[in-house]
Protein backbone atom coordinates (compact mmCIF):
# COMPACT_ATOMS: atom_id res chain seq x y z
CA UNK A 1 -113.83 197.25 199.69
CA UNK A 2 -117.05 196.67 202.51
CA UNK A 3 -116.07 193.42 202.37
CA UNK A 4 -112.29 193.36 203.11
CA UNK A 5 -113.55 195.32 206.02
CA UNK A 6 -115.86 192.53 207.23
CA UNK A 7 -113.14 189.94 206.50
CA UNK A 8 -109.90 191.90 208.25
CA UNK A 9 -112.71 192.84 211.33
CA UNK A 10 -112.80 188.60 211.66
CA UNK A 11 -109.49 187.70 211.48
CA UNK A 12 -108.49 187.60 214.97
CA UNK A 13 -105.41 188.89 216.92
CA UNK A 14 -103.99 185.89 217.57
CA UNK A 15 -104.70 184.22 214.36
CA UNK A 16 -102.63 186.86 212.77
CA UNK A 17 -99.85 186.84 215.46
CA UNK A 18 -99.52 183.12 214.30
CA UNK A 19 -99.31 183.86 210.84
CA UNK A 20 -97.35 186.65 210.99
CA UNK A 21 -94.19 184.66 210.89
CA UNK A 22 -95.51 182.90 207.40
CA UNK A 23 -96.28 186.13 206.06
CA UNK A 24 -93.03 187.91 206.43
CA UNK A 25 -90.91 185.00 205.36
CA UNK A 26 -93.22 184.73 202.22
CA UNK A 27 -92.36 188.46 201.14
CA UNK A 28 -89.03 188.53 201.93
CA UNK A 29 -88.35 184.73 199.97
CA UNK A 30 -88.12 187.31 197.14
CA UNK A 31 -86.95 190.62 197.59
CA UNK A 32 -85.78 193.05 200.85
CA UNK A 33 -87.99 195.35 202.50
CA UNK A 34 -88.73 197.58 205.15
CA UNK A 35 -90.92 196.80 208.07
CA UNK A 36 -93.56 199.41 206.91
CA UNK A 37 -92.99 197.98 203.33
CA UNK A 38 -93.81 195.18 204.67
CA UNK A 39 -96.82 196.05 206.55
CA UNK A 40 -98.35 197.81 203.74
CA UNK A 41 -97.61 194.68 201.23
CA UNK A 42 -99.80 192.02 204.04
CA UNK A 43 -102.56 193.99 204.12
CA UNK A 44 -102.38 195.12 200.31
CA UNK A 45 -102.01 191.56 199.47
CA UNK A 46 -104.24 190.14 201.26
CA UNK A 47 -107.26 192.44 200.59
CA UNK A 48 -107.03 193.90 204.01
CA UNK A 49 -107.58 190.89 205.44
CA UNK A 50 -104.56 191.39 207.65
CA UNK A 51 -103.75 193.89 209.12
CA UNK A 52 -100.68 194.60 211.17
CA UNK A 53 -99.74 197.98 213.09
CA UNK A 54 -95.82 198.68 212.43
CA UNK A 55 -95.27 198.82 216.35
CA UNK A 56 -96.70 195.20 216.51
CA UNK A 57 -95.05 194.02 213.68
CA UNK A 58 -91.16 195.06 214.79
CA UNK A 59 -90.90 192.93 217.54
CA UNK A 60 -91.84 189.68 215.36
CA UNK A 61 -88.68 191.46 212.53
CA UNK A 62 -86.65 191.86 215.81
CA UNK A 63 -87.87 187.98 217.13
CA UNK A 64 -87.13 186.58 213.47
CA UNK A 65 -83.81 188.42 213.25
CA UNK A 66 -82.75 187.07 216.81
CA UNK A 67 -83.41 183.10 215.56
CA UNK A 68 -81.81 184.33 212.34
CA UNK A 69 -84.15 183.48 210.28
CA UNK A 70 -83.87 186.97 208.40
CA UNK A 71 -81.44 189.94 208.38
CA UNK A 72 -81.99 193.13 208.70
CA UNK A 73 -79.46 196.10 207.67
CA UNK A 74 -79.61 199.91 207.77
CA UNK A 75 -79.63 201.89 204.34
CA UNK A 76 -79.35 205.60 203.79
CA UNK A 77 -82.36 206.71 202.23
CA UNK A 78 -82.12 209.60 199.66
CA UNK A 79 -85.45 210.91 200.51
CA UNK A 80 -85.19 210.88 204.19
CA UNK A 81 -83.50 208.92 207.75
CA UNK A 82 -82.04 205.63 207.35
CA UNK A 83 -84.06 202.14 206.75
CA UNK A 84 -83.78 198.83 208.15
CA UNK A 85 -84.03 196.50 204.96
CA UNK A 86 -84.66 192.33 206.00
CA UNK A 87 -83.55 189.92 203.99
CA UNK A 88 -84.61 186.81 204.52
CA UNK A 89 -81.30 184.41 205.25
CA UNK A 90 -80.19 180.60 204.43
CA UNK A 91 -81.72 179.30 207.28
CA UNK A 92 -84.86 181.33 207.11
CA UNK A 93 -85.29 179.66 202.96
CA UNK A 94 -85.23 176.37 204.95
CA UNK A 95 -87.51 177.31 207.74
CA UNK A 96 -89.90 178.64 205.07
CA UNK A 97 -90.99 175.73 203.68
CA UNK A 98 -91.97 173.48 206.44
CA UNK A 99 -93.82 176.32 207.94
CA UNK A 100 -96.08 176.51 204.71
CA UNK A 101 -96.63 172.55 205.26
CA UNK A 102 -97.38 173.27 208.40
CA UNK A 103 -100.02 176.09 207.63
CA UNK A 104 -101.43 173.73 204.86
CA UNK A 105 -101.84 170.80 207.12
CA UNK A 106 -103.93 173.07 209.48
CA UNK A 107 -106.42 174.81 206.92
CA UNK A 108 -106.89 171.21 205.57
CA UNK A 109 -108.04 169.94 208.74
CA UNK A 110 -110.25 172.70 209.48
CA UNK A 111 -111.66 172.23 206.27
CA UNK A 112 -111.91 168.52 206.60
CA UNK A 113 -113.44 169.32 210.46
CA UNK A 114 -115.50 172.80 209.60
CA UNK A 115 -115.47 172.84 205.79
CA UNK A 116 -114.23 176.46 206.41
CA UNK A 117 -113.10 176.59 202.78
CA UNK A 118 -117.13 176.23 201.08
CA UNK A 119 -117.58 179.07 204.01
């Protein structure tokens, strides 16, 4: 746990506002969630690594939804007020994968430049 603390304290902001996009898209490629689902999953998933507040995350949901890249739709919830659910759309799929390339393509050159991945 000490050290997903060490690791999420180095990531910084803008690091994870530019991944932020990858990260959503990823989760959603297979199911619908909520934005503080979806919060909760990133930082779960990635040992705390990233971390991003629900009020900073909604605008990138809203930002994605306006390119339409994803959809989002409100559900009654049993248990309490209404939900907005995102899908991820067609044209999000297709945006999806060149945006992993392009991720890839950048950790492999900072590995070839830094060898950040023997860090």
């Amino acid at each position: 746990m000490f050290e997903a603390y060490i690791v999420a304290a180095m990531v910084s902001a803008q690091m994870k506002h530019g991944s932020a996009e990858l990260a959503i898209l990823s989760l959603l490629q297979s199911e619908r969630l909520h934005g503080y689902e979806i919060a909760k999953r990133i930082e779960r998933q990635t040992n705390g690594a990233l971390t991003f507040q629900v009020a900073s995350l909604y605008p990138m949901l809203y930002s994605l939804e306006k390119r339409g890249w994803i959809r989002g739709d409100w559900e009654a919830e049993s248990s309490g007020p209404r939900r907005r659910y995102y899908r991820l759309t067609p044209l999000g799929r297709k945006k999806l994968l060149p945006l992993r390339r392009e991720w890839r393509l950048f950790f492999q050159a900072l590995d070839r430049l830094a060898g950040v991945s023997h860090a």
